[in-house]
C-alpha atoms as a PDB file:
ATOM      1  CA  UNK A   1      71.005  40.403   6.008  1.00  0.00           C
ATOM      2  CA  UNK A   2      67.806  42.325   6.016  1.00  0.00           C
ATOM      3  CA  UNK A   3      67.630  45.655   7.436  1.00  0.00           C
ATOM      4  CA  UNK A   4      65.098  47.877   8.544  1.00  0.00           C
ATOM      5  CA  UNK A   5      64.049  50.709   6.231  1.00  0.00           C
ATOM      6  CA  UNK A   6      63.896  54.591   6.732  1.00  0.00           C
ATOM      7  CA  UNK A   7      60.225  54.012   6.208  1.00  0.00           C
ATOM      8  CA  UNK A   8      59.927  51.588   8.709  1.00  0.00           C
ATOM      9  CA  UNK A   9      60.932  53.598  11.612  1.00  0.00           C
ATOM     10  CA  UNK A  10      58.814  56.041  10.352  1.00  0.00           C
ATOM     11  CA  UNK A  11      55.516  53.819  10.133  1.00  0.00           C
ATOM     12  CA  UNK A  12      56.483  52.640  13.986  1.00  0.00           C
ATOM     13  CA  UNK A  13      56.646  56.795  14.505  1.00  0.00           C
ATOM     14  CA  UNK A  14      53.442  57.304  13.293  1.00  0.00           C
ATOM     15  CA  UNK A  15      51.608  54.011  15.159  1.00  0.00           C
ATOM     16  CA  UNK A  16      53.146  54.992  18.274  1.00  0.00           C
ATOM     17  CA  UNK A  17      51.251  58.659  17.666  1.00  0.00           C
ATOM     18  CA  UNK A  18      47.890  57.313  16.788  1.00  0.00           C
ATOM     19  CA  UNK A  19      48.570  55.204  20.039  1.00  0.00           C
ATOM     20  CA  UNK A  20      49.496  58.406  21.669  1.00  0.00           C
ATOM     21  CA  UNK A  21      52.876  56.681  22.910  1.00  0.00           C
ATOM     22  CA  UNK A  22      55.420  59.287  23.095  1.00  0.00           C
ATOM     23  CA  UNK A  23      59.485  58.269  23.331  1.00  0.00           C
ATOM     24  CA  UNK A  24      62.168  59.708  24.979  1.00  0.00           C
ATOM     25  CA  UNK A  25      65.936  60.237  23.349  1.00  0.00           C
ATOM     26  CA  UNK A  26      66.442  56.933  24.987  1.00  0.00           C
ATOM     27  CA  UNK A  27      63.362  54.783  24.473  1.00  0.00           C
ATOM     28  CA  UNK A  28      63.757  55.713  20.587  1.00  0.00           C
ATOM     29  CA  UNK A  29      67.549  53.962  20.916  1.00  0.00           C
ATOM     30  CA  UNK A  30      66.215  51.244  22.401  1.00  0.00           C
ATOM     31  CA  UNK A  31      64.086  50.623  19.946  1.00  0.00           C
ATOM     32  CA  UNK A  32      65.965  50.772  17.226  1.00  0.00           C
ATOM     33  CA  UNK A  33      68.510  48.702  18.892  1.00  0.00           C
ATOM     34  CA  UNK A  34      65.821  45.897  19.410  1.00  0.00           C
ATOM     35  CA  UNK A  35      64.784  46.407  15.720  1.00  0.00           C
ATOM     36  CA  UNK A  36      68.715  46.548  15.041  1.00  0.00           C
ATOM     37  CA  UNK A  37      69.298  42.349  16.881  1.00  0.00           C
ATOM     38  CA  UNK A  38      65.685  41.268  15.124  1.00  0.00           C
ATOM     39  CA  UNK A  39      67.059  41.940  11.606  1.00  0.00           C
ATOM     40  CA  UNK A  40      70.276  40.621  12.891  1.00  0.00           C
ATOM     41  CA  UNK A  41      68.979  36.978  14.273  1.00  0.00           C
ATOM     42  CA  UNK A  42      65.677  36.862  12.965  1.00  0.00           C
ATOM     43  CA  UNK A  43      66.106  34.551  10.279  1.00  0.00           C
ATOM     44  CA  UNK A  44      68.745  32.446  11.828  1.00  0.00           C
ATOM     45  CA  UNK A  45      66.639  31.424  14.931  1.00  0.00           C
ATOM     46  CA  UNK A  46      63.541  31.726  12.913  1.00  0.00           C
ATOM     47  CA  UNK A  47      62.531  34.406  15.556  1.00  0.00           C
ATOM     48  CA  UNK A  48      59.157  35.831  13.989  1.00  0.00           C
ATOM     49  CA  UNK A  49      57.739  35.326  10.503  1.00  0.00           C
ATOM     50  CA  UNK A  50      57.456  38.931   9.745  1.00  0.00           C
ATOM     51  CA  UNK A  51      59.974  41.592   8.368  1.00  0.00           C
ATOM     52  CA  UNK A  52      60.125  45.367   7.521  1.00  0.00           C
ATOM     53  CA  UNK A  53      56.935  47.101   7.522  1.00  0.00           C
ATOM     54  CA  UNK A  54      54.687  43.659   8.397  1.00  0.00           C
ATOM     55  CA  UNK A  55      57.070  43.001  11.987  1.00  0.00           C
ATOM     56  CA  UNK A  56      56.352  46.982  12.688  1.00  0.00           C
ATOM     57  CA  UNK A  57      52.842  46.354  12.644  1.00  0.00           C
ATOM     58  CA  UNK A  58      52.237  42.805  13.429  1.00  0.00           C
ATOM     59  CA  UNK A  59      54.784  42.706  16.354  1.00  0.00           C
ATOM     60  CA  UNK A  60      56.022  46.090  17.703  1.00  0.00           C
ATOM     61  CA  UNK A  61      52.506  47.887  17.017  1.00  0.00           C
ATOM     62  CA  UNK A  62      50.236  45.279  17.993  1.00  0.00           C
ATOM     63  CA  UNK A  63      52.498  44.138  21.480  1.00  0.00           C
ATOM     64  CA  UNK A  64      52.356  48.278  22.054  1.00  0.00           C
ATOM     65  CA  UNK A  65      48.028  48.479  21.191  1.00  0.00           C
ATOM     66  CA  UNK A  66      47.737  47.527  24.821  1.00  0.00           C
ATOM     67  CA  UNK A  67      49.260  50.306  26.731  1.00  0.00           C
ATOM     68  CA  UNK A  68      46.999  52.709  28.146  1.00  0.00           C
ATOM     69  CA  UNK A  69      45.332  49.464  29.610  1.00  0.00           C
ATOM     70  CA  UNK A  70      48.565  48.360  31.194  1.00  0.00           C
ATOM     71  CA  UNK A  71      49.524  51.762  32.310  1.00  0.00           C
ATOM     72  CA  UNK A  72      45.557  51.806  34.275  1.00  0.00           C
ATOM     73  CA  UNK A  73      46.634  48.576  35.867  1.00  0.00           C
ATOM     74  CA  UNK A  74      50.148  49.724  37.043  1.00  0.00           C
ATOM     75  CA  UNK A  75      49.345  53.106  38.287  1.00  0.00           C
ATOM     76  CA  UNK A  76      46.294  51.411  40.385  1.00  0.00           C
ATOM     77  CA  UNK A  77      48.783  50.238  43.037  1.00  0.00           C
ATOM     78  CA  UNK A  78      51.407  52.483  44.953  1.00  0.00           C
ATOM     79  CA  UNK A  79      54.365  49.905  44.503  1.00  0.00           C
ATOM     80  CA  UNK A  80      55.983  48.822  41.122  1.00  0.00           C
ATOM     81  CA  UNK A  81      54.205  45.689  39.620  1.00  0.00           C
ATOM     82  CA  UNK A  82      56.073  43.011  38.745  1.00  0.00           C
ATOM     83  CA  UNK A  83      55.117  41.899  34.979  1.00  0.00           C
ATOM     84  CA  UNK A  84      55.865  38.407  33.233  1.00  0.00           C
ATOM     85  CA  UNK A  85      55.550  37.698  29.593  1.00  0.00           C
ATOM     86  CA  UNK A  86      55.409  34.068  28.930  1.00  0.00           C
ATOM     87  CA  UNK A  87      56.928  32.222  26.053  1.00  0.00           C
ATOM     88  CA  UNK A  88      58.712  35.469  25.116  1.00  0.00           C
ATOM     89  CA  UNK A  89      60.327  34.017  22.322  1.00  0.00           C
ATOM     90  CA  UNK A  90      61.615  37.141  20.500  1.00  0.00           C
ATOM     91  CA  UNK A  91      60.891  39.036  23.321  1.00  0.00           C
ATOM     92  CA  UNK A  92      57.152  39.725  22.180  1.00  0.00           C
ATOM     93  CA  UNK A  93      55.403  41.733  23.848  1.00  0.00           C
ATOM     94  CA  UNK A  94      58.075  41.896  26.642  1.00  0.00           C
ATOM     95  CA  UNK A  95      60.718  43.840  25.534  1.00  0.00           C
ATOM     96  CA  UNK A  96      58.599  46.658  23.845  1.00  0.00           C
ATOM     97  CA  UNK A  97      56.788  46.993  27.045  1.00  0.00           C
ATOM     98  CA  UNK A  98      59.601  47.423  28.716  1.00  0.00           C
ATOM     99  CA  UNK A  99      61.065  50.248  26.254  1.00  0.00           C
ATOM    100  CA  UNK A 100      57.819  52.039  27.218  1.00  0.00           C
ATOM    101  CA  UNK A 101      56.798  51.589  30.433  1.00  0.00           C
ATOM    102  CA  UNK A 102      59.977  51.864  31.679  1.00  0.00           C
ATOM    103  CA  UNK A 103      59.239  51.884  35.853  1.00  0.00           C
ATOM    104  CA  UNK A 104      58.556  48.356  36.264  1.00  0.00           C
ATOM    105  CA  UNK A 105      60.364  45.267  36.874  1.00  0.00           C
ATOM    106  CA  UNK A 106      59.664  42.730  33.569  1.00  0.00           C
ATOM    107  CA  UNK A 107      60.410  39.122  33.356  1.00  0.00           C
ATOM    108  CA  UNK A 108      60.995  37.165  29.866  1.00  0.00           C
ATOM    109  CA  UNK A 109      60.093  33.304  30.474  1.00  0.00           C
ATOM    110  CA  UNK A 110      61.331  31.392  27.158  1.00  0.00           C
ATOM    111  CA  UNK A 111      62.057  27.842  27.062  1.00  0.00           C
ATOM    112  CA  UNK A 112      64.249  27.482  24.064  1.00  0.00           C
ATOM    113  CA  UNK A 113      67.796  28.099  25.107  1.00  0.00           C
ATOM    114  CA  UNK A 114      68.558  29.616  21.748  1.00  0.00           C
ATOM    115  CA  UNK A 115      65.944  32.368  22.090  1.00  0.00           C
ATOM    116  CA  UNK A 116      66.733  32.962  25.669  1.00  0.00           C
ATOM    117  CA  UNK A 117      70.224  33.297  24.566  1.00  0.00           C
ATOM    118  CA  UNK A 118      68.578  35.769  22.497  1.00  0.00           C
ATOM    119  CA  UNK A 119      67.021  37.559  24.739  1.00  0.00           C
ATOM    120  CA  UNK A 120      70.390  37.980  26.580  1.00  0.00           C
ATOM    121  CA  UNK A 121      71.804  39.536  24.283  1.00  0.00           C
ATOM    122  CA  UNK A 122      68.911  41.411  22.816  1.00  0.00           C
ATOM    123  CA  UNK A 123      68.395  43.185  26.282  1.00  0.00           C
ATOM    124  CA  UNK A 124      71.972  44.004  26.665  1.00  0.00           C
ATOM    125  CA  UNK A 125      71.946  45.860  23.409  1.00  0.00           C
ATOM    126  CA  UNK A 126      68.874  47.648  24.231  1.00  0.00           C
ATOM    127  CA  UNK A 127      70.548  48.804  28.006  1.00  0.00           C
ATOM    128  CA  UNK A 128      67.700  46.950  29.793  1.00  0.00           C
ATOM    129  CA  UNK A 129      69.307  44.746  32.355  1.00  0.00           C
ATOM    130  CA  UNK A 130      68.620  46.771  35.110  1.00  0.00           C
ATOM    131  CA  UNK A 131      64.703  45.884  34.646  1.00  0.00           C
ATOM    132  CA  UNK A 132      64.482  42.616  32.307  1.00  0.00           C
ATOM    133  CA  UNK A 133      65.067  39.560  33.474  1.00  0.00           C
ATOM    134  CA  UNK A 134      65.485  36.216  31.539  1.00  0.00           C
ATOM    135  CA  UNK A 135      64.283  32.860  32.721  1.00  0.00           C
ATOM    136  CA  UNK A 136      64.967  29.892  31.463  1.00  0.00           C
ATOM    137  CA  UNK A 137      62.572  27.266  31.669  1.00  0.00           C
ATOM    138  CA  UNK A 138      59.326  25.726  31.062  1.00  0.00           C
ATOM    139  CA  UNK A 139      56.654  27.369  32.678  1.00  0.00           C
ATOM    140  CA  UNK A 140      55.570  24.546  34.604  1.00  0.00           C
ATOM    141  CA  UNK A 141      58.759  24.923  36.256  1.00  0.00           C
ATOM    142  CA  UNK A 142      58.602  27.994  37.823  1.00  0.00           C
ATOM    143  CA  UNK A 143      58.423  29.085  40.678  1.00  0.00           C
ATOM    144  CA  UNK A 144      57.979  33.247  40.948  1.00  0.00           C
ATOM    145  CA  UNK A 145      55.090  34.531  41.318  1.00  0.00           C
ATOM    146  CA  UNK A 146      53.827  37.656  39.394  1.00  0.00           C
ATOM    147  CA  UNK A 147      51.386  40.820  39.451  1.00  0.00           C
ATOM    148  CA  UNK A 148      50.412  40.836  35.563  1.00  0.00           C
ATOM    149  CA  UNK A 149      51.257  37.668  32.992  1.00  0.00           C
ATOM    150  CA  UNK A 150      50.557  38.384  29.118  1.00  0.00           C
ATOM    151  CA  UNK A 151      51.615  36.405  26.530  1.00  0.00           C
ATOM    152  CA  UNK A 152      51.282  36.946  23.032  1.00  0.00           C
ATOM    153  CA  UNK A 153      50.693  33.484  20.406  1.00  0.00           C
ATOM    154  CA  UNK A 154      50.221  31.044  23.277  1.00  0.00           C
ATOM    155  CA  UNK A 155      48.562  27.924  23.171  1.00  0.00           C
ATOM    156  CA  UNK A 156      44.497  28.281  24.208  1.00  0.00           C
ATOM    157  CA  UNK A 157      44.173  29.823  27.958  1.00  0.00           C
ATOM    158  CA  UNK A 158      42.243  26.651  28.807  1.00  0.00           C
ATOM    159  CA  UNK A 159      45.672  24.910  28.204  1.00  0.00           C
ATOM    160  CA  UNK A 160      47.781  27.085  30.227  1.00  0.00           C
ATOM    161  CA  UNK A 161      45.267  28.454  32.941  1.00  0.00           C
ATOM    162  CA  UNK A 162      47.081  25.731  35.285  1.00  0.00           C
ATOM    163  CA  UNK A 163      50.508  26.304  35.119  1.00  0.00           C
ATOM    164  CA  UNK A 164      49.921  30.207  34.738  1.00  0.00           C
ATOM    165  CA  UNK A 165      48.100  30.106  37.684  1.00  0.00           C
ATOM    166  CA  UNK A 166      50.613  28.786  40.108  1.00  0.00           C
ATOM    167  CA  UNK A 167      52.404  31.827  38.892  1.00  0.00           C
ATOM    168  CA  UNK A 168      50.117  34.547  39.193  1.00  0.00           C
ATOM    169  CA  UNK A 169      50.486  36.812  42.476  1.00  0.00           C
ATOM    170  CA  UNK A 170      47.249  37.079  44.742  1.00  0.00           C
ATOM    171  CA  UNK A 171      44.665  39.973  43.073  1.00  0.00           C
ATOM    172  CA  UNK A 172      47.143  39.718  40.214  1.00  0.00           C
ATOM    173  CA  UNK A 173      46.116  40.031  36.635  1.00  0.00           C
ATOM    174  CA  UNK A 174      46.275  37.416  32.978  1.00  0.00           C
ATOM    175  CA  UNK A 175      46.336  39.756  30.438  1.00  0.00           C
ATOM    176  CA  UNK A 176      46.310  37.420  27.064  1.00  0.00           C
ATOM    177  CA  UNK A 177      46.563  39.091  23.274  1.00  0.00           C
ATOM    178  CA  UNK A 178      43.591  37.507  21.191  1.00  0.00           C
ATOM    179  CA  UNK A 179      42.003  37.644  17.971  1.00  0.00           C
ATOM    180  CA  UNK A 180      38.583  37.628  17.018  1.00  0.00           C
ATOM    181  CA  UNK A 181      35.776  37.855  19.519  1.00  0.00           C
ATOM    182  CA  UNK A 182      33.956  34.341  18.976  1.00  0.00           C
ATOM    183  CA  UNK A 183      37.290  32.987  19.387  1.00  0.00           C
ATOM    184  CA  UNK A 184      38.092  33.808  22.782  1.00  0.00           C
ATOM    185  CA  UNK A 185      34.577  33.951  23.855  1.00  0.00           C
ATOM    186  CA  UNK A 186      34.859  29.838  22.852  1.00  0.00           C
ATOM    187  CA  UNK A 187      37.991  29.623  24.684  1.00  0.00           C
ATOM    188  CA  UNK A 188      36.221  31.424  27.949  1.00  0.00           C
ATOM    189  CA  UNK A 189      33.323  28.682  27.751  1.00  0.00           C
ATOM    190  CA  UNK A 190      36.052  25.603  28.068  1.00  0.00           C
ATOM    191  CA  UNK A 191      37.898  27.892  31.007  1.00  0.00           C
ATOM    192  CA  UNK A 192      35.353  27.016  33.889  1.00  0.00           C
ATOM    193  CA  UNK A 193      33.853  28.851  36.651  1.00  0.00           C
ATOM    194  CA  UNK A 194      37.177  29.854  38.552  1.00  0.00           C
ATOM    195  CA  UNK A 195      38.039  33.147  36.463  1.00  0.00           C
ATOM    196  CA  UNK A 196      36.554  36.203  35.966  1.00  0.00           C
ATOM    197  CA  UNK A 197      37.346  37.452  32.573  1.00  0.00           C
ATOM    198  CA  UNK A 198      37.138  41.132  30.555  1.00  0.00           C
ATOM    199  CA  UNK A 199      37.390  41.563  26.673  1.00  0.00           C
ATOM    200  CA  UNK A 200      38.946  44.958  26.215  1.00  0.00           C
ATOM    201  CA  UNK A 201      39.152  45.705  22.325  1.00  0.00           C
ATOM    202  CA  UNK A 202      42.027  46.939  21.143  1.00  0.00           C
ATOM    203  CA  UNK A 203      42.653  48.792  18.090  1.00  0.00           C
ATOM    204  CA  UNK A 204      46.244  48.297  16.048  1.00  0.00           C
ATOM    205  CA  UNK A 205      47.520  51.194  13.706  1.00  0.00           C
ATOM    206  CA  UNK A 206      47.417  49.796  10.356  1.00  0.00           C
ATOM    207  CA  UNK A 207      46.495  46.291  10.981  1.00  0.00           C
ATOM    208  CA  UNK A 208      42.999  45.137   9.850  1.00  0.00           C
ATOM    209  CA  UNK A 209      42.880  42.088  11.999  1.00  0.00           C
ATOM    210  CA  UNK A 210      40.713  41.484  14.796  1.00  0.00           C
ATOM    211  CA  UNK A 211      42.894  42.105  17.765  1.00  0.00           C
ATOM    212  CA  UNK A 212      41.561  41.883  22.026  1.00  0.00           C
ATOM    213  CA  UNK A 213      43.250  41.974  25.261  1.00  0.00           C
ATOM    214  CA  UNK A 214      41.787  39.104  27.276  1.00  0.00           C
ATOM    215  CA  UNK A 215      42.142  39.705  31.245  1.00  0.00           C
ATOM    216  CA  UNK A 216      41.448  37.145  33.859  1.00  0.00           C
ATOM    217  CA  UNK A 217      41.452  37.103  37.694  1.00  0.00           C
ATOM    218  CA  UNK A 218      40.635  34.788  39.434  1.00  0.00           C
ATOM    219  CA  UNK A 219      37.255  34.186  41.153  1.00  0.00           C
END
């Protein structure tokens, strides 16, 4: 089974400083309780396609690049937001943002009934029940509604803008994790007229990729 290394932990250490993230007693044994179930299942339910060193920084780092934006958003409003990751999957971005901004409500929606069973289990281990809940179905079948949706390796938003939509609370927020600029700037051309969109760049410790937070409201 592989495991996470000493020098693992200590690369997510350092990306969370550059990202000026700090962790509590608690957050840090959530993490590595998270990291603990991904080495545990990954290969078996073919979870990610990253280990060691490349999930750090291609998964934890990159789903974390995001949160001073998030934390703007969320402190905006008096009451908690409620926040939605869709197609969670491994729990990606979800479950990291929940380790870290730990005040708001967070709901995984994940189709496959393996990885939800996942899930389950992965947010038991990490004592996040309280805050995470699991739903699952196919997003077209939902019927919450919620104050900020990301999603991380999603189909193209002029797929999805529909069903996430229906889901999306009134003033409420898409905030999509992108790639290159001229991508999503083609993907924003095929959305229509109903959305107002925002690139913010975002800037991943140790990864060279191209990497944006996409945010829509709509019009």
């Amino acid at each position: 089974m592989p495991t996470f290394s000493k020098q693992d932990y200590a690369l997510l250490e350092k990306g969370l400083d550059l990202l000026e993230i700090t962790l509590n007693a608690e957050q840090t044994a959530q993490f590595s309780a998270y990291m603990a179930e991904i080495a545990l299942f990954n290969r078996k339910y073919r979870l990610v396609g990253a280990e060691g060193a490349d999930f750090v920084v291609k998964h934890l780092l990159d789903s974390l690049a995001p949160v001073s934006y998030f934390n703007t958003l969320l402190t905006a409003r008096p009451e908690p937001l409620r926040i939605c990751d869709v197609g969670s999957g491994a729990g990606l971005p979800g479950i990291p943002l929940a380790i870290v901004l730990n005040k708001n409500p967070i709901t995984l929606i994940e189709r496959s009934g393996r990885r939800a069973g996942f899930l389950r289990n992965a947010v038991a281990m990490c004592n996040l029940s309280e805050r995470v809940e699991i739903i699952e179905k196919d997003l077209s079948d939902v019927q919450d509604q919620f104050d900020i949706i990301t999603f991380r390796a999603f189909h193209p938003l002029y797929d999805v803008i529909n069903s996430i939509g229906n889901i999306l609370a009134e003033g409420g927020y898409v905030c999509a994790y992108k790639g290159r600029l001229e991508a999503i700037e083609e993907e924003l051309r095929l959305l229509g007229p109903n959305w107002d969109s925002a690139i913010v760049p975002l800037s991943v410790p140790f990864l060279k990729a191209s990497r944006n937070l996409c945010v829509l409201r709509k019009g």
